[in-house]
C-alpha atoms as a PDB file:
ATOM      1  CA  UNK A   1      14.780 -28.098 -17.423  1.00  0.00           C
ATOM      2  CA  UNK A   2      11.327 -28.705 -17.773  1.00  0.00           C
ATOM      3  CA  UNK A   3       8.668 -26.885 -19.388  1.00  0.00           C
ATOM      4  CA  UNK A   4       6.930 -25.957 -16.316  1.00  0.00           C
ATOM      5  CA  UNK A   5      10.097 -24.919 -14.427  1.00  0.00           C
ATOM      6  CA  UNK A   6      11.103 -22.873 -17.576  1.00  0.00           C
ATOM      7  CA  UNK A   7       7.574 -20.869 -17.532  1.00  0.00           C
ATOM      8  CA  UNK A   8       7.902 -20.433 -13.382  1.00  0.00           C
ATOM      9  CA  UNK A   9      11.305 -18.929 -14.332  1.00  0.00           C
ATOM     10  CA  UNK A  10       9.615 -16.206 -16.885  1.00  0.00           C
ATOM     11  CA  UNK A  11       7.080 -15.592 -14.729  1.00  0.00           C
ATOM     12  CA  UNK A  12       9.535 -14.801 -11.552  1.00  0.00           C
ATOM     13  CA  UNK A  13      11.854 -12.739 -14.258  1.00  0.00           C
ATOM     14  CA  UNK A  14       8.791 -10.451 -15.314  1.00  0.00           C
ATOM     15  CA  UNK A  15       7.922  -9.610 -11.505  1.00  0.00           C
ATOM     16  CA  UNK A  16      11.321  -9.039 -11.385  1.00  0.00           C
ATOM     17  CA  UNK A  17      11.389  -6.887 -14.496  1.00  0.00           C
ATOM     18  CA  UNK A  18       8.689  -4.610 -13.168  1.00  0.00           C
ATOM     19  CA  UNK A  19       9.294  -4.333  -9.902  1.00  0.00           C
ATOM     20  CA  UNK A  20      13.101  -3.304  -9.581  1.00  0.00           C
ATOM     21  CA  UNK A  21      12.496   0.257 -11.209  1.00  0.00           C
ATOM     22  CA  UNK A  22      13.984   3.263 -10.328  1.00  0.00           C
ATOM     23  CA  UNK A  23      12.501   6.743  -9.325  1.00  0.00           C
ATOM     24  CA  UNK A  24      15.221   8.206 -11.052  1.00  0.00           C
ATOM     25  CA  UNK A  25      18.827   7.289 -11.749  1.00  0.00           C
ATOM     26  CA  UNK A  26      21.566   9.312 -12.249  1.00  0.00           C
ATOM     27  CA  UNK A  27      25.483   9.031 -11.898  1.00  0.00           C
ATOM     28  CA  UNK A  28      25.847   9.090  -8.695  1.00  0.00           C
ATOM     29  CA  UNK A  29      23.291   6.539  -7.911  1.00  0.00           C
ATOM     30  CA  UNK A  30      24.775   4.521 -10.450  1.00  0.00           C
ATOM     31  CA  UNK A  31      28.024   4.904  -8.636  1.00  0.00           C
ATOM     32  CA  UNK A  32      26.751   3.973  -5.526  1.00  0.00           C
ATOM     33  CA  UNK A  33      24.834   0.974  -6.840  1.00  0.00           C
ATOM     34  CA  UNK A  34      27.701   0.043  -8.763  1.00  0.00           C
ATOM     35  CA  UNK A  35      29.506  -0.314  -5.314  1.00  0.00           C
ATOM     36  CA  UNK A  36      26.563  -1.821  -3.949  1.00  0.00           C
ATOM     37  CA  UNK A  37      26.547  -4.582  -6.574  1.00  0.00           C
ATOM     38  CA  UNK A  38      30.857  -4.899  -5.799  1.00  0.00           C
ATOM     39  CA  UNK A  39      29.691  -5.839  -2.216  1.00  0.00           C
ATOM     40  CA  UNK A  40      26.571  -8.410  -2.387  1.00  0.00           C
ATOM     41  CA  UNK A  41      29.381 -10.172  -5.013  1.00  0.00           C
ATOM     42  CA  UNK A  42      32.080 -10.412  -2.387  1.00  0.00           C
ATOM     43  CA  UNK A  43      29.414 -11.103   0.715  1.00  0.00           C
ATOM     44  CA  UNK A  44      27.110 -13.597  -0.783  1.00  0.00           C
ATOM     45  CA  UNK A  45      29.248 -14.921  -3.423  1.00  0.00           C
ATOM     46  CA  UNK A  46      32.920 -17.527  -3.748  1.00  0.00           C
ATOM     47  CA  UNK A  47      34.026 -16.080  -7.553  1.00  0.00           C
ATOM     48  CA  UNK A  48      35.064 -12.277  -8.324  1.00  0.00           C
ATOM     49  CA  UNK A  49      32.857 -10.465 -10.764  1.00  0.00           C
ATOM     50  CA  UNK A  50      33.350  -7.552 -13.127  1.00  0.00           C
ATOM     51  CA  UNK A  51      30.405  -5.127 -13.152  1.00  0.00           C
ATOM     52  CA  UNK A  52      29.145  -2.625 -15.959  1.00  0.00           C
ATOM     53  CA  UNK A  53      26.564   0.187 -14.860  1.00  0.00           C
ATOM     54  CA  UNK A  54      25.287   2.445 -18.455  1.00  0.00           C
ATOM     55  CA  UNK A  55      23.438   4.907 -17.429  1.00  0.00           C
ATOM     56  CA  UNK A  56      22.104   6.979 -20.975  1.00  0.00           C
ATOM     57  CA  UNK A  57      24.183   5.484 -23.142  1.00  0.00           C
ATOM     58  CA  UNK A  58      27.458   6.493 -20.531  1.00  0.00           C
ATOM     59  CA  UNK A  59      29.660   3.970 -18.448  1.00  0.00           C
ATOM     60  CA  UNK A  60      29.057   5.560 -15.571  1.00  0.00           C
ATOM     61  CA  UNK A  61      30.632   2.703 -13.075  1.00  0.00           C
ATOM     62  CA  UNK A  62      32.751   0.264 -14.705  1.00  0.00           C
ATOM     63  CA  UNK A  63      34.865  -2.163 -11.938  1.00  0.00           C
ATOM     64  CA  UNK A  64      37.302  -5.455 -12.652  1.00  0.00           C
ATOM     65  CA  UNK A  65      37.776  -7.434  -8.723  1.00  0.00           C
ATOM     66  CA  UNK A  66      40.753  -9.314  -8.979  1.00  0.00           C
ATOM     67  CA  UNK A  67      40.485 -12.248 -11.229  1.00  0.00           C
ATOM     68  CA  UNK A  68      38.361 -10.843 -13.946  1.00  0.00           C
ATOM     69  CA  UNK A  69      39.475  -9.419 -16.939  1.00  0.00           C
ATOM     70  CA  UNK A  70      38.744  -8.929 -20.304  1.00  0.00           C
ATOM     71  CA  UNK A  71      37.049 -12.010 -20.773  1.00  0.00           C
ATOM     72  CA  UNK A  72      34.512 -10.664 -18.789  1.00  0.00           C
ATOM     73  CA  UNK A  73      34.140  -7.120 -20.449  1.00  0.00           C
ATOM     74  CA  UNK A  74      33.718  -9.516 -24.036  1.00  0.00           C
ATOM     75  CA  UNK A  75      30.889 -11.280 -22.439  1.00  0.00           C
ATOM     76  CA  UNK A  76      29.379  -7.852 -20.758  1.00  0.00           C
ATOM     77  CA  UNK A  77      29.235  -6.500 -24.176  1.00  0.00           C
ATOM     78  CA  UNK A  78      27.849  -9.545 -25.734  1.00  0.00           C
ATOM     79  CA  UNK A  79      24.680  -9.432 -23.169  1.00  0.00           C
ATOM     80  CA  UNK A  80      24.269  -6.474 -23.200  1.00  0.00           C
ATOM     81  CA  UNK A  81      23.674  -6.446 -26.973  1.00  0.00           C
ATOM     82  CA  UNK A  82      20.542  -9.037 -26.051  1.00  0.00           C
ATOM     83  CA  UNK A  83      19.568  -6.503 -23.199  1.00  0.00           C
ATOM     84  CA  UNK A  84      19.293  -3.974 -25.931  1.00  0.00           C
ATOM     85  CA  UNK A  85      17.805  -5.527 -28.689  1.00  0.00           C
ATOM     86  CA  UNK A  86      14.642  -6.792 -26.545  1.00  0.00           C
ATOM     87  CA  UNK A  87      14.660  -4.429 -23.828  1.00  0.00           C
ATOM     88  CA  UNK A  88      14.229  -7.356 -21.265  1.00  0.00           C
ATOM     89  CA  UNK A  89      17.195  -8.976 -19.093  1.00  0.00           C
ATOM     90  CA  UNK A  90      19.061 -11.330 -21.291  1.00  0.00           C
ATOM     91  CA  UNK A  91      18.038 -14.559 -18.468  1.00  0.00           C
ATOM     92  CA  UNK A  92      14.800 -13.780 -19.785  1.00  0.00           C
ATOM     93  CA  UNK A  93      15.702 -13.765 -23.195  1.00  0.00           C
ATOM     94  CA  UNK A  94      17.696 -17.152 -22.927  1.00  0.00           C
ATOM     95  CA  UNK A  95      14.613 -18.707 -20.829  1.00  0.00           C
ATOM     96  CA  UNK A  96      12.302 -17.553 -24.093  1.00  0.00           C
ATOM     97  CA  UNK A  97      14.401 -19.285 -26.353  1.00  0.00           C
ATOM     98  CA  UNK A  98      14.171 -22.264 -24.364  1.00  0.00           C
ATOM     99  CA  UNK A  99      10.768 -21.609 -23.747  1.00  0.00           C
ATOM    100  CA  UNK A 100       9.974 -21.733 -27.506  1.00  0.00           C
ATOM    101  CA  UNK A 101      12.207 -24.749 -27.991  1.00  0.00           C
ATOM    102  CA  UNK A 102      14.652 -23.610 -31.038  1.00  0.00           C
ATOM    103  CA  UNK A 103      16.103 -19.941 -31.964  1.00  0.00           C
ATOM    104  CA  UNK A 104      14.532 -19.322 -35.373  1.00  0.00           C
ATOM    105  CA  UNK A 105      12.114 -16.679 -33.946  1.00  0.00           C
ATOM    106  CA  UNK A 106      15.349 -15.202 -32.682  1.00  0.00           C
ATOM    107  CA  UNK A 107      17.648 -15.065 -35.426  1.00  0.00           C
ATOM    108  CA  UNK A 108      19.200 -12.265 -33.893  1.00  0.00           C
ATOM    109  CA  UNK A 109      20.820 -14.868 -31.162  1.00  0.00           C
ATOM    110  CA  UNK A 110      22.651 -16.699 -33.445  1.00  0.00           C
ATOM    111  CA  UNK A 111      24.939 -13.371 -34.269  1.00  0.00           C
ATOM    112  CA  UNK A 112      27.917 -15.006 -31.508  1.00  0.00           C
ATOM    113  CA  UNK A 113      29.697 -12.040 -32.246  1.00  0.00           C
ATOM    114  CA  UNK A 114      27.451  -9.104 -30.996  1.00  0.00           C
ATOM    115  CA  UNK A 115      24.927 -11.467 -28.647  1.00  0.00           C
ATOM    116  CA  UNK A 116      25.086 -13.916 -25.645  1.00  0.00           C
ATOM    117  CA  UNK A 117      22.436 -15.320 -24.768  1.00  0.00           C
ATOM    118  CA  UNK A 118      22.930 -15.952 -21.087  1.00  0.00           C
ATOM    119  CA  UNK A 119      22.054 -13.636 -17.979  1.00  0.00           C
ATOM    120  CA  UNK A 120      23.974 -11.226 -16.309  1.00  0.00           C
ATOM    121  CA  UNK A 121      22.176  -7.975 -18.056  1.00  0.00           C
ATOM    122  CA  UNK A 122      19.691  -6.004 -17.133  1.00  0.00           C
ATOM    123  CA  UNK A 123      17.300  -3.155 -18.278  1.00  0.00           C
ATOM    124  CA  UNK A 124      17.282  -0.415 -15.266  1.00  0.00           C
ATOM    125  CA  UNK A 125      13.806   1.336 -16.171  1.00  0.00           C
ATOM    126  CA  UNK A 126      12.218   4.371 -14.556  1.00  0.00           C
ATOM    127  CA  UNK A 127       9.155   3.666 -12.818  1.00  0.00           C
ATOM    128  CA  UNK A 128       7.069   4.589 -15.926  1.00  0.00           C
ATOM    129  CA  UNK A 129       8.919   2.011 -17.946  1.00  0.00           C
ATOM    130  CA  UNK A 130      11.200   4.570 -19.714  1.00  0.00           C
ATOM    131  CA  UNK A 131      14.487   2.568 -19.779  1.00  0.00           C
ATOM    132  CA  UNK A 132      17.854   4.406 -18.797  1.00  0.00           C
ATOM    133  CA  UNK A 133      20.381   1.954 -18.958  1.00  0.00           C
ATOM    134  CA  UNK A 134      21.623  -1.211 -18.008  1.00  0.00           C
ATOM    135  CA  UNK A 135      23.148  -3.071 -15.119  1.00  0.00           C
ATOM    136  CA  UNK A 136      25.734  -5.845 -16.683  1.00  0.00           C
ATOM    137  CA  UNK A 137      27.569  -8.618 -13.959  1.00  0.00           C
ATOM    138  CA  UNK A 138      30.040 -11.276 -15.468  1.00  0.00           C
ATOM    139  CA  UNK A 139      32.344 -14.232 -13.476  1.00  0.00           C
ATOM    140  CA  UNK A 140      29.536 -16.014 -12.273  1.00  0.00           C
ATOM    141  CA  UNK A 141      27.767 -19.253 -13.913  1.00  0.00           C
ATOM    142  CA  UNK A 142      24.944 -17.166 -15.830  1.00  0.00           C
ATOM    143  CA  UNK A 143      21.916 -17.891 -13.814  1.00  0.00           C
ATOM    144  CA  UNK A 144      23.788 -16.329 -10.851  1.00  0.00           C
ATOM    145  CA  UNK A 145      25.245 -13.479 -12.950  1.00  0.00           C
ATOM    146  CA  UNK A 146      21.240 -12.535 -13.088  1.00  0.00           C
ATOM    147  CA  UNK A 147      20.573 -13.186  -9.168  1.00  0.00           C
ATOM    148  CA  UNK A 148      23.316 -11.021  -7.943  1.00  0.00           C
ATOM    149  CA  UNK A 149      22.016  -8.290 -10.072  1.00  0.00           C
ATOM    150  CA  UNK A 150      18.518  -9.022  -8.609  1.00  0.00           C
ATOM    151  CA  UNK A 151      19.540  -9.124  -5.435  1.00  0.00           C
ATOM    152  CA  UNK A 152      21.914  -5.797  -5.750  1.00  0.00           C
ATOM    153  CA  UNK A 153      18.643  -4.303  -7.260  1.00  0.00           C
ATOM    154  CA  UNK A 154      16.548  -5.683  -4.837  1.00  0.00           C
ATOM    155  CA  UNK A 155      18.226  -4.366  -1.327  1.00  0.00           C
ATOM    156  CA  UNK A 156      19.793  -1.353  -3.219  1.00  0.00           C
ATOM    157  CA  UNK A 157      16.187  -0.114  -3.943  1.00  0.00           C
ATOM    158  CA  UNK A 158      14.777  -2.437  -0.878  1.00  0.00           C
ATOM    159  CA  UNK A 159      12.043  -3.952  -2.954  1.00  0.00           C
ATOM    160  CA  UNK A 160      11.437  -7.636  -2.184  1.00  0.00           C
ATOM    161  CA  UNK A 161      11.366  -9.958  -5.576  1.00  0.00           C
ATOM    162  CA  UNK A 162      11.692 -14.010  -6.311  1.00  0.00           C
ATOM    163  CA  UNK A 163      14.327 -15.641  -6.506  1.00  0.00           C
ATOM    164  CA  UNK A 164      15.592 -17.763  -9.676  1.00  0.00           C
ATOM    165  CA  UNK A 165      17.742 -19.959  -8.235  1.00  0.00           C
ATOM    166  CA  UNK A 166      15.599 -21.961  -6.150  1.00  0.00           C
ATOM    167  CA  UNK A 167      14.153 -22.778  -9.663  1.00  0.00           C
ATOM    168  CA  UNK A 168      17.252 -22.897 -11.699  1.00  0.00           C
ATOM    169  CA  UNK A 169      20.144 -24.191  -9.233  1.00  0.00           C
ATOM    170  CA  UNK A 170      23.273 -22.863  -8.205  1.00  0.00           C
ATOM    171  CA  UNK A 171      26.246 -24.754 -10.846  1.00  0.00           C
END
């Protein structure tokens, strides 16, 4: 991947970073969101997907489809821990490592054992930035892991964001 595509990619990931916030978020709308998420998988996507919803520092939706397992809660965990430490999505903190072309400014990455450094996590921030949790999706090659949690986010709060894939392909 290219330079240029790699910067297009950041770009599209901060839009979607500031746009998909929420006027508030509490359990229940993490519950239905949660479900919301379970249904743009099994619509709009061939592979089952386990999906994580924290909401304050609380599971508050937590779902295995059929063919996941906990393979899929080890890599949750893992992006999440990215997700946390940067307080961006961890697609855009794997396209800033590429970006910058090695992963010494990040030594935090090479920790295998608390980080991944793929997508499939997401900050899910108040409209005034405060952060209240995170939206986690695993099963799906990693660049799609982070579209079907954009797209969730996207018709769930029926704001209208870019697209990474038709930058970064489908696998």
């Amino acid at each position: 991947m290219t330079d240029k595509l790699i910067e297009q990619c950041i770009s599209i990931v901060e839009e979607q970073q500031l746009k998909l916030r929420f006027e508030k978020l509490n359990y229940d709308d993490a519950f239905a969101l949660g479900n919301y998420v379970v249904e743009t998988a099994k619509e709009n996507y061939s592979k089952p997907v386990a999906v994580r919803i924290d909401v304050e520092g609380v599971t508050a939706f937590y779902c295995l489809m059929e063919g996941t397992g906990l393979n899929n809660d080890w890599w949750m965990k893992k992006k999440l821990g990215g997700c946390q430490k940067t307080g961006e999505s961890s697609f855009m903190n794997f396209l800033k490592i590429r970006a910058a072309g090695r992963d010494d400014e990040f030594p935090w990455s090479k920790n295998e054992s608390s980080f991944a450094v793929v997508g499939g996590c997401f900050p899910l921030c108040l409209r005034d930035g405060n952060n209240i949790g995170y939206l986690m999706v695993s099963g799906l090659p990693h660049q799609q892991d982070h579209q079907l949690i954009v797209d969730s986010l996207s018709g769930f709060l029926g704001i209208d964001v870019s697209s990474v894939l038709g930058i970064f392909p489908r696998d």
